[in-house]
C-alpha atoms as a PDB file:
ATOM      1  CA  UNK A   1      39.902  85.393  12.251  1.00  0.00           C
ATOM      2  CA  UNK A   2      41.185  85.258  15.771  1.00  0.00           C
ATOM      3  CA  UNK A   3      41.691  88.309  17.886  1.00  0.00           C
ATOM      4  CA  UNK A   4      44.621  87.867  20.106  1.00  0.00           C
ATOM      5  CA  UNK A   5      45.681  91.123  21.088  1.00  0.00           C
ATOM      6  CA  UNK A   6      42.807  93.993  21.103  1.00  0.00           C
ATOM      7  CA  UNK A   7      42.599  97.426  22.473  1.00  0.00           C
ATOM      8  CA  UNK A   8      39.482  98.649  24.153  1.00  0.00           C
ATOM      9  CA  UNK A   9      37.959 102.000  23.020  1.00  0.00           C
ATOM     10  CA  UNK A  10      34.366 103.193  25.647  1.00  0.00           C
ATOM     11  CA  UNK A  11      32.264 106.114  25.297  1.00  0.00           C
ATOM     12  CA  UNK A  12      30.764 106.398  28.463  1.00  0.00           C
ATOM     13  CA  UNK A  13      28.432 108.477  27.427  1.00  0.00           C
ATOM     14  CA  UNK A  14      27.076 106.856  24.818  1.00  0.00           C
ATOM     15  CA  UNK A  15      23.622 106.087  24.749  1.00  0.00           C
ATOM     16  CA  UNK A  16      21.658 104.674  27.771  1.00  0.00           C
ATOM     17  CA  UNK A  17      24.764 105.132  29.903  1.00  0.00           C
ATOM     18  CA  UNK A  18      25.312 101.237  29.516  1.00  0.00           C
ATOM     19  CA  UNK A  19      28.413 101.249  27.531  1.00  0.00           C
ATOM     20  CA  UNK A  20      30.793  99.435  30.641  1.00  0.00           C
ATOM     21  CA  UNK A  21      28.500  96.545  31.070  1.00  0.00           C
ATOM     22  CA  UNK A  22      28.400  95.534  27.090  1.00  0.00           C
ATOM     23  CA  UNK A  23      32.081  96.302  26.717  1.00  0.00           C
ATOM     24  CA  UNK A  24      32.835  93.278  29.890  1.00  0.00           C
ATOM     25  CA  UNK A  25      30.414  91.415  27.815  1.00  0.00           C
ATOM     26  CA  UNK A  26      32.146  92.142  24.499  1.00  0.00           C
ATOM     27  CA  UNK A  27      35.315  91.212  26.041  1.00  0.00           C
ATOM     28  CA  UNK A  28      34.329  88.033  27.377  1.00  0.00           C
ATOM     29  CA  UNK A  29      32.663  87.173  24.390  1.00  0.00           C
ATOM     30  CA  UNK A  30      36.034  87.396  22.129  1.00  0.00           C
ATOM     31  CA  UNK A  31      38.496  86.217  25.029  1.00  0.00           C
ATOM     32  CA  UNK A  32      41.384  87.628  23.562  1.00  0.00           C
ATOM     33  CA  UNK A  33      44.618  86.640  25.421  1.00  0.00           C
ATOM     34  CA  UNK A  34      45.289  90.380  26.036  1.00  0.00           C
ATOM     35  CA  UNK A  35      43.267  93.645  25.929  1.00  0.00           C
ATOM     36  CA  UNK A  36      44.470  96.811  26.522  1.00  0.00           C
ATOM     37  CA  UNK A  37      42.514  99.222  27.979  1.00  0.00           C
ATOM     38  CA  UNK A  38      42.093 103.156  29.512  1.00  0.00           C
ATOM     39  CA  UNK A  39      42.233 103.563  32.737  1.00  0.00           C
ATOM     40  CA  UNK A  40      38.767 104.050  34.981  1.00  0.00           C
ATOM     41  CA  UNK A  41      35.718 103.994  33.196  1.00  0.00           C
ATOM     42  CA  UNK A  42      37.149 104.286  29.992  1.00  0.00           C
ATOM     43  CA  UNK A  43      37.520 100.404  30.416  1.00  0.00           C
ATOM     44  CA  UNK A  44      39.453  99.648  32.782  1.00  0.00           C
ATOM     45  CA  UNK A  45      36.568  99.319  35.510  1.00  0.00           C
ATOM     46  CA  UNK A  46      34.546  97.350  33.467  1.00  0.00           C
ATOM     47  CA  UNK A  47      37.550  94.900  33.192  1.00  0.00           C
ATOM     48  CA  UNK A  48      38.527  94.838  36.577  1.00  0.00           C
ATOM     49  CA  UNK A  49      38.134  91.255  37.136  1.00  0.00           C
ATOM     50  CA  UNK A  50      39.886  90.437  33.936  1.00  0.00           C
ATOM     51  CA  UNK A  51      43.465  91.114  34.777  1.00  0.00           C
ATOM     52  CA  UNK A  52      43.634  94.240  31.135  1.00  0.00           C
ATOM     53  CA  UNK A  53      46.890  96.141  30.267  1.00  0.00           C
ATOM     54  CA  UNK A  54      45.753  99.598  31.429  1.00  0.00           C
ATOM     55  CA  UNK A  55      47.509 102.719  30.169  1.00  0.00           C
ATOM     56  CA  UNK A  56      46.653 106.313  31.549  1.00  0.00           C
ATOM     57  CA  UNK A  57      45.049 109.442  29.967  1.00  0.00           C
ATOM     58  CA  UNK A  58      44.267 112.039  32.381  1.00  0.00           C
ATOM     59  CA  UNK A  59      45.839 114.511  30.246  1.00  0.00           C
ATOM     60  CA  UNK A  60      43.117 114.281  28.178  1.00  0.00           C
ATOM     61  CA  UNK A  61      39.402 114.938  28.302  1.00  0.00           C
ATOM     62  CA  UNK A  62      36.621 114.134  25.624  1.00  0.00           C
ATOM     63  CA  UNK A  63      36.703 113.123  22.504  1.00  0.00           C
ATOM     64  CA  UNK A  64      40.706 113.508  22.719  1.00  0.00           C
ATOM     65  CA  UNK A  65      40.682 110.669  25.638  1.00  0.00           C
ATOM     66  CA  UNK A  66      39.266 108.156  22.912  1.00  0.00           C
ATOM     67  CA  UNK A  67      41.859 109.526  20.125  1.00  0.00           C
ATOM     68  CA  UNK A  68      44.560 109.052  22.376  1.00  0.00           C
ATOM     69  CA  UNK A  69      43.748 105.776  23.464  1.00  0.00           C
ATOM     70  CA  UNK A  70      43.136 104.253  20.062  1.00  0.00           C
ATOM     71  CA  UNK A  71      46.443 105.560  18.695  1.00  0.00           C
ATOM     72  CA  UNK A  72      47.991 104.223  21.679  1.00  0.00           C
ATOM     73  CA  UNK A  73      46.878 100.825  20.843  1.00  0.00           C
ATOM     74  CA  UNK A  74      47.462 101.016  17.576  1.00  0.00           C
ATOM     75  CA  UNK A  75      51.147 101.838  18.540  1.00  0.00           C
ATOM     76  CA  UNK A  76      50.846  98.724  20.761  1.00  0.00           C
ATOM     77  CA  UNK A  77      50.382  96.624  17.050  1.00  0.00           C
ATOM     78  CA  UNK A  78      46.440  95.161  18.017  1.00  0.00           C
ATOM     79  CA  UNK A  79      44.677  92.942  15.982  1.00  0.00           C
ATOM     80  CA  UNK A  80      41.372  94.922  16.603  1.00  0.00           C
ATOM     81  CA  UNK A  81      39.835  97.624  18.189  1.00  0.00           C
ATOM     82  CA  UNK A  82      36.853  97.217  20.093  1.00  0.00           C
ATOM     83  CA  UNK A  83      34.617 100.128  19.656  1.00  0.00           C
ATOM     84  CA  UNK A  84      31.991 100.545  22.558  1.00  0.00           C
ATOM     85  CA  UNK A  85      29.675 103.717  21.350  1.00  0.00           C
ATOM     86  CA  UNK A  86      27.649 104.778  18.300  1.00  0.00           C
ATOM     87  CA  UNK A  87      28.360 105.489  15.271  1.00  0.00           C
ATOM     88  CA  UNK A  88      30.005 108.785  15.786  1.00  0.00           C
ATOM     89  CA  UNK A  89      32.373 107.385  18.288  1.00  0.00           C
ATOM     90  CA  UNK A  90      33.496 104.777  15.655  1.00  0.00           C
ATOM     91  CA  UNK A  91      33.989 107.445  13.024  1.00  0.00           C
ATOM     92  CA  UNK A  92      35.934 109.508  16.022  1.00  0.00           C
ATOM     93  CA  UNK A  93      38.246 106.063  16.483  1.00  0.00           C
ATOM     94  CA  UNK A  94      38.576 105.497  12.454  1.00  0.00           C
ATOM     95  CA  UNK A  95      40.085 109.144  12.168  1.00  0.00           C
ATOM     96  CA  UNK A  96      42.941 108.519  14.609  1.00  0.00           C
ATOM     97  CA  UNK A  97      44.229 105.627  12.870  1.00  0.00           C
ATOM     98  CA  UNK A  98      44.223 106.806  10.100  1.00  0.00           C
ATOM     99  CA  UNK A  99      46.321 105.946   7.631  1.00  0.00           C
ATOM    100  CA  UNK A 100      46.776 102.559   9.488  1.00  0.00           C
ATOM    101  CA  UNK A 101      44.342  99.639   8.478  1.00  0.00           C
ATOM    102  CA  UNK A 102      43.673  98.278  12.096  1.00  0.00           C
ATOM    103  CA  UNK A 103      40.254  96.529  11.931  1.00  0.00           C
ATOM    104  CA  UNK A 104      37.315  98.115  13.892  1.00  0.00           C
ATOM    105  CA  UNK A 105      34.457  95.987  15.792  1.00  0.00           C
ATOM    106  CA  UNK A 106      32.140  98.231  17.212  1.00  0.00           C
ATOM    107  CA  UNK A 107      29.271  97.595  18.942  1.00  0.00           C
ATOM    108  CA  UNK A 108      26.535  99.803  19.493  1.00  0.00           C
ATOM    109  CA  UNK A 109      25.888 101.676  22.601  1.00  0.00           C
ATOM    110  CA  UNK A 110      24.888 105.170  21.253  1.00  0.00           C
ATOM    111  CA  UNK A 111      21.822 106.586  19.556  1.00  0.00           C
ATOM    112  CA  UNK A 112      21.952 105.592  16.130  1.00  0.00           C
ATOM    113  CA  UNK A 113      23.322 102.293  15.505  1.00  0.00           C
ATOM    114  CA  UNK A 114      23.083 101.784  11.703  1.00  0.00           C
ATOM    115  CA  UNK A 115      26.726 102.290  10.443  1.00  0.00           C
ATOM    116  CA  UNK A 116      29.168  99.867   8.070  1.00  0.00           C
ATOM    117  CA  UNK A 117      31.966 100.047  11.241  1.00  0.00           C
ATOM    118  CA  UNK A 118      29.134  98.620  13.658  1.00  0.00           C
ATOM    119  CA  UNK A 119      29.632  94.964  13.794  1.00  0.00           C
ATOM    120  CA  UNK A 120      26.755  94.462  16.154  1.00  0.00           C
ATOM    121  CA  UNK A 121      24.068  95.891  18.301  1.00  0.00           C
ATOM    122  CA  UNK A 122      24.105  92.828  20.888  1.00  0.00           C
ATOM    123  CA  UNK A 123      26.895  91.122  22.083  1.00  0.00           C
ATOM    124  CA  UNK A 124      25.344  87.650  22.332  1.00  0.00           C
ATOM    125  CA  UNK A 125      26.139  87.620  18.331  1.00  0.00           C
ATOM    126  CA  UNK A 126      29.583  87.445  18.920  1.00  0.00           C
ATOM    127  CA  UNK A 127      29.773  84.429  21.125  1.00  0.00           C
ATOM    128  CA  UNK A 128      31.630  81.753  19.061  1.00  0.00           C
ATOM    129  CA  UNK A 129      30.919  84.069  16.109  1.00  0.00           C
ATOM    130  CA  UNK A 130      33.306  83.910  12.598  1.00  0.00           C
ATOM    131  CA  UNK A 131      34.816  86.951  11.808  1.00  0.00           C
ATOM    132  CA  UNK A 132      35.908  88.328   8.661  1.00  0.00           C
ATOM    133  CA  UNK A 133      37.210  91.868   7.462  1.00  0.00           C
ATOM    134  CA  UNK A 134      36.431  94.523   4.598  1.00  0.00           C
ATOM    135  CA  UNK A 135      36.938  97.706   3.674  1.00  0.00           C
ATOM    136  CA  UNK A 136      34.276 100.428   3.786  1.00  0.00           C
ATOM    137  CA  UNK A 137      34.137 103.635   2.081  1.00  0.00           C
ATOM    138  CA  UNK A 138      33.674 107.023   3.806  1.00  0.00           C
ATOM    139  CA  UNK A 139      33.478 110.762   3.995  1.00  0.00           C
ATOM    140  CA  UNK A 140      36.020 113.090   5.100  1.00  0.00           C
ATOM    141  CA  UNK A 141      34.499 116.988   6.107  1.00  0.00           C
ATOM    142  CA  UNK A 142      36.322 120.184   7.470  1.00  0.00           C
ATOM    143  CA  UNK A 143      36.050 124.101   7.427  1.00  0.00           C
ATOM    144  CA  UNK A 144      38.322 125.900   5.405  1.00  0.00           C
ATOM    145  CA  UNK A 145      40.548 123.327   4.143  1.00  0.00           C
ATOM    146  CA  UNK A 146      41.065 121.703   7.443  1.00  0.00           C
ATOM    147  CA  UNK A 147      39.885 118.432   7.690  1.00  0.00           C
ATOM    148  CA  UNK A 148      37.727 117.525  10.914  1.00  0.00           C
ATOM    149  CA  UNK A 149      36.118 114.279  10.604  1.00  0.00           C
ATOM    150  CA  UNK A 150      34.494 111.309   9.093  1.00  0.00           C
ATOM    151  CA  UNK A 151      31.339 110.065   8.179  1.00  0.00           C
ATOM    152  CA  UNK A 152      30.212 106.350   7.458  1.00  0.00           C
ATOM    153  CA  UNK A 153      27.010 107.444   6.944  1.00  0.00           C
ATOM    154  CA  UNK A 154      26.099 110.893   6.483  1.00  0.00           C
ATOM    155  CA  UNK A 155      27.405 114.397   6.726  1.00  0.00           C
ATOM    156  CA  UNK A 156      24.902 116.637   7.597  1.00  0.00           C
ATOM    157  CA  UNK A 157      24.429 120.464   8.082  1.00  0.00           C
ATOM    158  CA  UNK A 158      22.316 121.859  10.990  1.00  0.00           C
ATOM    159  CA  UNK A 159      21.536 122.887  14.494  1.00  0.00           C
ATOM    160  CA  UNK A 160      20.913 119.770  15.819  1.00  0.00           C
ATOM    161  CA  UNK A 161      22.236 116.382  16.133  1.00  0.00           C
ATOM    162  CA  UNK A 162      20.330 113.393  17.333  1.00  0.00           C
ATOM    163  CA  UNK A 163      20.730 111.712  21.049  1.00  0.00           C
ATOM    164  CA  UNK A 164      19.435 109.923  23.779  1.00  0.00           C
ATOM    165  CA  UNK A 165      17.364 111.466  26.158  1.00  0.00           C
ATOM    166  CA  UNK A 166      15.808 109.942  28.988  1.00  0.00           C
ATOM    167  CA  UNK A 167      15.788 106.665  26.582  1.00  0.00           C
ATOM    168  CA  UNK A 168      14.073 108.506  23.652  1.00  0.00           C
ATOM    169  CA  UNK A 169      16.312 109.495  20.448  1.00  0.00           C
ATOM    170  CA  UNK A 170      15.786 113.522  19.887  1.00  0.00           C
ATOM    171  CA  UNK A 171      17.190 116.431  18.291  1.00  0.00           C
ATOM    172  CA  UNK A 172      19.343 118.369  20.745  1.00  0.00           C
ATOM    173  CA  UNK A 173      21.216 121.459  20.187  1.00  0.00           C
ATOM    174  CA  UNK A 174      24.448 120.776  18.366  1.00  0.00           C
ATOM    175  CA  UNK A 175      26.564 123.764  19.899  1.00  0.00           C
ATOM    176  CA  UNK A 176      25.847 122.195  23.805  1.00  0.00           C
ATOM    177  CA  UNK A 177      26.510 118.668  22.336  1.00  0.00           C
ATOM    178  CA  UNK A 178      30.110 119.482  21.485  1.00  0.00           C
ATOM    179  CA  UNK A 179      30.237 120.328  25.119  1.00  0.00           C
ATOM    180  CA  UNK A 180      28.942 117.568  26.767  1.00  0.00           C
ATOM    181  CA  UNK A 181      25.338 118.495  27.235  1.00  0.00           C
ATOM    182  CA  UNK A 182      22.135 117.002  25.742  1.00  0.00           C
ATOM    183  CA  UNK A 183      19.457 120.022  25.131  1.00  0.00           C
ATOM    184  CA  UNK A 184      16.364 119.654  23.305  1.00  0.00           C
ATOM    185  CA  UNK A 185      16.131 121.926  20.094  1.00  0.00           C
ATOM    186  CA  UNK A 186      14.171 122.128  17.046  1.00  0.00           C
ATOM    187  CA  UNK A 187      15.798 121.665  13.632  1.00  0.00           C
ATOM    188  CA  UNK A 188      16.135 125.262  11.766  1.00  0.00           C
ATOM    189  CA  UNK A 189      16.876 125.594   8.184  1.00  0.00           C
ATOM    190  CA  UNK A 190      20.436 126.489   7.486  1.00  0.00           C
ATOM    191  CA  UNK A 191      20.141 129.280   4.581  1.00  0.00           C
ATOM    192  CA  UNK A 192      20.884 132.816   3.639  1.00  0.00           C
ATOM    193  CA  UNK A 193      20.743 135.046   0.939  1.00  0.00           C
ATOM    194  CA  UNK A 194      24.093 134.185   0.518  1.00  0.00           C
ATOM    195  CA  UNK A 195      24.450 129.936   1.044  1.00  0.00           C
ATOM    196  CA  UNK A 196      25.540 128.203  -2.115  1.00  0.00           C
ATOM    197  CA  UNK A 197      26.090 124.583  -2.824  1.00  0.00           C
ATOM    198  CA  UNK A 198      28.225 123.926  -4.597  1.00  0.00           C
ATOM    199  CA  UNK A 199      30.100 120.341  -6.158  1.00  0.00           C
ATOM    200  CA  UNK A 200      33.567 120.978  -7.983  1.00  0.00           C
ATOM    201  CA  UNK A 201      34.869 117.999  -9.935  1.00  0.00           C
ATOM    202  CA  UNK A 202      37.743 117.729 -12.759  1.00  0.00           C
ATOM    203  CA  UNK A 203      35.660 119.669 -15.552  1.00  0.00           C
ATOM    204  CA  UNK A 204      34.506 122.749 -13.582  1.00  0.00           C
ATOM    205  CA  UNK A 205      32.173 123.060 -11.246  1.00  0.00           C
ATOM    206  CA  UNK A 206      27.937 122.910 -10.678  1.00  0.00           C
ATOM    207  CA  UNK A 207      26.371 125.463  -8.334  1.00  0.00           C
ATOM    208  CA  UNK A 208      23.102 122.926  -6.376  1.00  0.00           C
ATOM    209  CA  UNK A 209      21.505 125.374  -5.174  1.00  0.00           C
ATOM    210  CA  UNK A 210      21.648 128.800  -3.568  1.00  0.00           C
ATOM    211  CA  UNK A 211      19.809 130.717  -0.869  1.00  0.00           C
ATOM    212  CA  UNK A 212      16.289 129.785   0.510  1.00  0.00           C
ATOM    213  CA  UNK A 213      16.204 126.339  -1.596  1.00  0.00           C
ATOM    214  CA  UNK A 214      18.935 124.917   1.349  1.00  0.00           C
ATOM    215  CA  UNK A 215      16.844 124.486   4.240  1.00  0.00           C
ATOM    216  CA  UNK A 216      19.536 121.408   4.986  1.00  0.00           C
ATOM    217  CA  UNK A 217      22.422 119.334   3.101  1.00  0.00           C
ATOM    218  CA  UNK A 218      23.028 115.687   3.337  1.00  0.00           C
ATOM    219  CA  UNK A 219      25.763 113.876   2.493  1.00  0.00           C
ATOM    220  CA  UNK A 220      25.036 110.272   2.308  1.00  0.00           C
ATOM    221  CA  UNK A 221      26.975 106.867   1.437  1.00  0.00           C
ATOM    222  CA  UNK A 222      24.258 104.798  -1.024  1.00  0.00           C
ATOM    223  CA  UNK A 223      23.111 101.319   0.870  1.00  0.00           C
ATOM    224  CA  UNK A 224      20.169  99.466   2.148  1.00  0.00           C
ATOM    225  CA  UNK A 225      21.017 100.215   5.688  1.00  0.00           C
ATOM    226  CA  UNK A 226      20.310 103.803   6.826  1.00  0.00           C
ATOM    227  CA  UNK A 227      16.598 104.527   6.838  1.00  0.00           C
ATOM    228  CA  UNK A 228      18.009 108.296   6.280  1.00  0.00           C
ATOM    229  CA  UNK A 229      19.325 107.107   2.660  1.00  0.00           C
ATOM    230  CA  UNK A 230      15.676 106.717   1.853  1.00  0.00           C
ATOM    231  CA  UNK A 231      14.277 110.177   2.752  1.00  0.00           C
ATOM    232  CA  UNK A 232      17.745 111.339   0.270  1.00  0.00           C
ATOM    233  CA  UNK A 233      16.490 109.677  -2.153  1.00  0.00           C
ATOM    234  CA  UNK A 234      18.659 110.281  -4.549  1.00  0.00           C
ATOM    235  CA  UNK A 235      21.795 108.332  -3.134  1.00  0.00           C
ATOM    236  CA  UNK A 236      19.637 105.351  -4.409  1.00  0.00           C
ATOM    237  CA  UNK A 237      20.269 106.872  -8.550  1.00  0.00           C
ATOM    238  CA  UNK A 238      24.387 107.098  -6.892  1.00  0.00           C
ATOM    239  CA  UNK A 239      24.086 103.428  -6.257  1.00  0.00           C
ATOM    240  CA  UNK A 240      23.075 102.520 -10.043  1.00  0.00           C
ATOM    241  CA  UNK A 241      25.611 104.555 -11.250  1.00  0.00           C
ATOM    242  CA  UNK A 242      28.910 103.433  -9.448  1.00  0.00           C
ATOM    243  CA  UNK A 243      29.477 106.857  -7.225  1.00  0.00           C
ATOM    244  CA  UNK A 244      30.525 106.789  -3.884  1.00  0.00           C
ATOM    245  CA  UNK A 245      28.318 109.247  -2.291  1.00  0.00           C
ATOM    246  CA  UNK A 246      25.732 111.974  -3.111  1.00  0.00           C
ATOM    247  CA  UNK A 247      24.700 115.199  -2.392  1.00  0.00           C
ATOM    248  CA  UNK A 248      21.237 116.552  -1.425  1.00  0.00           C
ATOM    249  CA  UNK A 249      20.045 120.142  -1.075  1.00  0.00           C
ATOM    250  CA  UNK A 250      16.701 120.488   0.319  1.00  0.00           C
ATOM    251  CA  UNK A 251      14.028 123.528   0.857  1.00  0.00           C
ATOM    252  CA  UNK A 252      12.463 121.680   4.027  1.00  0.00           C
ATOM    253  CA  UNK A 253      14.138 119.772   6.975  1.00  0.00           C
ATOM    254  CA  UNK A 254      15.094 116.527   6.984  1.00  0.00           C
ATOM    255  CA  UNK A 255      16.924 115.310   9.990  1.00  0.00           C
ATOM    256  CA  UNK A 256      14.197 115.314  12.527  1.00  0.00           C
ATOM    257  CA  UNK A 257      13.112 112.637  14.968  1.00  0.00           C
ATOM    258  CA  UNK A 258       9.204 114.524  14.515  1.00  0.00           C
ATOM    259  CA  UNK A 259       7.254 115.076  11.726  1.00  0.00           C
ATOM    260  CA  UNK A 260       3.728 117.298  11.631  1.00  0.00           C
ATOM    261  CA  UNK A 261       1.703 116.531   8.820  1.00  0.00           C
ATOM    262  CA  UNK A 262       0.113 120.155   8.539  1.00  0.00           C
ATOM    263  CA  UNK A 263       4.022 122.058   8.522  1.00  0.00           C
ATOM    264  CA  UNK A 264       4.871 119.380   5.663  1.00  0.00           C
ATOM    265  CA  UNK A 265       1.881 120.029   3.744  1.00  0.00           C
ATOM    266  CA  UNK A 266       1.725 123.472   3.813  1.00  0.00           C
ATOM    267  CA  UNK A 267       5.503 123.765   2.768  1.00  0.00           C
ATOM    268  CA  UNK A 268       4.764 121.646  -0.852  1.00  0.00           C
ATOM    269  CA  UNK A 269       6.307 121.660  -3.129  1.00  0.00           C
ATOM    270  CA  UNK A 270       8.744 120.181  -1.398  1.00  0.00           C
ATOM    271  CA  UNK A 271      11.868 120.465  -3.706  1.00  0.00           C
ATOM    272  CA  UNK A 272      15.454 118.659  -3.212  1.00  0.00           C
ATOM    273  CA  UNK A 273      18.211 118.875  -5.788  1.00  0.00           C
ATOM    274  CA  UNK A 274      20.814 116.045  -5.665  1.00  0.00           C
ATOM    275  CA  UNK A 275      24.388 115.428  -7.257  1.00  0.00           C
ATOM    276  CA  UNK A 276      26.912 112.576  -6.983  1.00  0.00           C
ATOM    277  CA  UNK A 277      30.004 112.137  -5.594  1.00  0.00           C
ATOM    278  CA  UNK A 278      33.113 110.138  -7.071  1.00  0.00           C
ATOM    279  CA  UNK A 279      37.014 110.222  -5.260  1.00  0.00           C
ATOM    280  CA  UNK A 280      38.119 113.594  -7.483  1.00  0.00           C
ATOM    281  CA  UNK A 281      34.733 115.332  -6.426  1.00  0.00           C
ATOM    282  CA  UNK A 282      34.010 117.886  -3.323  1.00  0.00           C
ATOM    283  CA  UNK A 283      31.007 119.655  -2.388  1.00  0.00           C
ATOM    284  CA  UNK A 284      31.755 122.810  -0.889  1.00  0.00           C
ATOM    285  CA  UNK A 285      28.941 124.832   1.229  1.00  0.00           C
ATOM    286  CA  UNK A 286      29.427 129.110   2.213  1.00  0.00           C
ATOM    287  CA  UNK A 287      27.261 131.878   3.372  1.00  0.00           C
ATOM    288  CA  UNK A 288      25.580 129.950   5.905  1.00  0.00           C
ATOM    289  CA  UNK A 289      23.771 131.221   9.191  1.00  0.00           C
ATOM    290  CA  UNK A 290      25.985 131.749  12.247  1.00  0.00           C
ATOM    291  CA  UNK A 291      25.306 128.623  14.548  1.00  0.00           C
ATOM    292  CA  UNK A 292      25.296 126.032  11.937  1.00  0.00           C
ATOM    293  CA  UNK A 293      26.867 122.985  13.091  1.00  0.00           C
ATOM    294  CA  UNK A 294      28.721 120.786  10.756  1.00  0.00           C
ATOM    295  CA  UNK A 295      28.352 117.009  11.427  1.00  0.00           C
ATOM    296  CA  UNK A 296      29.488 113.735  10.811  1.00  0.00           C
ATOM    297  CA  UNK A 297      27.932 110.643  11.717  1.00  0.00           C
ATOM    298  CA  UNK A 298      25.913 112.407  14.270  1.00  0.00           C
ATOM    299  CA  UNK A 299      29.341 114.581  15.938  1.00  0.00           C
ATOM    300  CA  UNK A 300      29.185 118.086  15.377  1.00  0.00           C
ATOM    301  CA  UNK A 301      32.452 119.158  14.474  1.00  0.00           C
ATOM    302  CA  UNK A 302      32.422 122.550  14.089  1.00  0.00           C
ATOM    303  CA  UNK A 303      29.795 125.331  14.884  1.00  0.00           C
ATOM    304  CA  UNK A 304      30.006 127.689  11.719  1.00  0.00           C
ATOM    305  CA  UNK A 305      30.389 131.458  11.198  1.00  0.00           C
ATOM    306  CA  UNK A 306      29.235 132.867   8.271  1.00  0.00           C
ATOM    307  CA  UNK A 307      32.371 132.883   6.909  1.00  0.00           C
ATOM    308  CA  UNK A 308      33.361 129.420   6.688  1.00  0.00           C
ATOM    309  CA  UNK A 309      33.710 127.368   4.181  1.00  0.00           C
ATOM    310  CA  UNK A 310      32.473 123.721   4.921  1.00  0.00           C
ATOM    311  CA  UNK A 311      33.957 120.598   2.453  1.00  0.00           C
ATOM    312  CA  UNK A 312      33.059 117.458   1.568  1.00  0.00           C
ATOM    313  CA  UNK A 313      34.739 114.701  -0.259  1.00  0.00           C
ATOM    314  CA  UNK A 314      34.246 110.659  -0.553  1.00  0.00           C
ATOM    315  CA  UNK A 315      37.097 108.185  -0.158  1.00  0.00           C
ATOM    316  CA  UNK A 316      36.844 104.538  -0.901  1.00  0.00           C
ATOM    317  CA  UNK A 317      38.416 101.697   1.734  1.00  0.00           C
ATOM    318  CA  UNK A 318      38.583 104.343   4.131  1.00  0.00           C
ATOM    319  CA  UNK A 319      38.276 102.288   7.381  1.00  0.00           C
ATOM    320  CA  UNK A 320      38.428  98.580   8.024  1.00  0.00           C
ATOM    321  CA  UNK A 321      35.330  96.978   9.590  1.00  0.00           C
ATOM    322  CA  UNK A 322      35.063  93.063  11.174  1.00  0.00           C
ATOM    323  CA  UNK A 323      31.978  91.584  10.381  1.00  0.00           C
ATOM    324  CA  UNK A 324      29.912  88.407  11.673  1.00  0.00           C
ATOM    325  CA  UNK A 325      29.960  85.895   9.229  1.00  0.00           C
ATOM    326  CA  UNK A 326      26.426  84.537   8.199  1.00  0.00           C
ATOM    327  CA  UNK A 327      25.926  80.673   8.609  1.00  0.00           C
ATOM    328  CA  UNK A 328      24.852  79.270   5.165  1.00  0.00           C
END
């Protein structure tokens, strides 16, 4: 496929800081006849030399600039849009098209790099590269009946989210990510006497598990390319079976860029109870702690009372991704 027409999405923020160099690269590499891009660093300075369409958004800040924009050029009838960020930034892009099927070519810029919407982590792949299109399946979480987001990989429950800092990936608090700062924190288990788990599906519903036994709650998409799939475990079994997602509950914390072998040990039996996901399934969480953050590919989008009540559901072809063909 050839992309004539594409519209520019950059999170500045992303990652090393770097995102405006690789998206000139990214943009030289395709030479579309037109790109459409925000104004200052959301693209257009990175373009300067390159003569873009540039359309303004000072009326928003955050996230919002990047929703705007992308519906924008989606309005504007693109044949792409050219995600420069992580993966949260593409999930942030692939909710504000929604419902229209406008192919996504991200490349990576942020601190995990591992989703199906990335179509690279270096530009240099897409020089004279063969693109083709498919659809990818996803998650869709919210509070309360209100959607919020998406996930391509994982929805996760927690305090902290991973980033970049000082060009080392670590947990930071979730509650100062959603406003724009990156502050060290330690994982902390999620529970109270009062948390349940619980998946709801056509016949009824299963409770997964209840109080102390949910020190965290993933959310994962079953494939070979997120090294977190393999500490769930259990998406592997959805996989075999033909679900779209599962569901693990565990006593001890997962989603941690450190490890100490004496804390593990000393918390075995380390217990995790799992359940799969199909379209006409939802998992919904309550009774957690006050602070809990819930996230999606990495974004917090909410900071929870204890109150709430968090959902989760899977959706097949719920984004379009472009992807490098392979030479035979």
């Amino acid at each position: 496929m050839k992309l004539e027409r594409v519209g520019l999405i950059v999170n500045p923020r992303a990652g090393r800081g770097d995102a405006g160099v690789i998206a000139r690269d990214a943009i030289r590499a395709i030479a579309p006849r037109e790109s459409l891009v925000g104004a200052g660093e959301m693209g257009a300075d990175a373009l300067r030399d390159q003569s873009p369409r540039v359309f303004a958004w000072s009326a928003h800040t955050g996230k919002a600039r990047r929703k705007f924009l992308a519906q924008k050029f989606a309005d504007e009838n693109v044949d792409a849009l050219v995600v420069i960020g992580g993966d949260g930034t593409l999930a942030d892009v692939a909710l504000a098209i929604i419902p229209r099927p406008i192919p996504l070519l991200g490349i990576g810029a942020g601190s995990a790099n591992v989703g199906p919407l990335m179509t690279c982590a270096h530009v240099a792949r897409l020089e004279n590269a063969r693109l083709t299109t498919r659809a990818v399946d996803g998650l869709i979480a919210g509070v309360n009946d209100v959607d919020l987001g998406l996930g391509f990989n994982d929805v996760v429950l927690d305090f902290t989210v991973l980033a970049t800092v000082n060009d080392q990936i670590v947990n930071v608090d979730a509650a100062q990510k959603m406003i724009g700062a990156n502050s060290p924190r330690d994982p902390e288990p999620v529970w109270t006497s009062d948390t349940r788990i619980i998946k709801k599906f056509a016949r009824g519903e299963t409770l997964v598990a209840c109080g102390d036994q949910v020190a965290t709650m993933i959310v994962g998409l079953p494939d070979e390319r997120f090294y977190g799939k393999a500490i769930a475990g259990g998406a592997i079994l959805s996989s075999f079976i033909g679900d779209i997602a599962g569901c693990l509950v565990c006593n001890h914390l997962l989603v941690t860029t450190r490890l100490d072998a004496d804390a593990v040990h000393r918390a075995e039996p380390i217990i995790s109870r799992y359940v799969g996901l199909n379209e006409s399934d939802r998992i919904e969480a309550t009774g957690l702690r006050d602070g809990v953050a819930l996230c999606a590919d990495g974004n917090p989008l909410k900071i929870l009372c204890a109150a709430d009540r968090v959902h989760v559901r899977a959706q097949r072809a719920l984004a379009t991704a472009i992807q490098i063909e392979e030479s035979a």
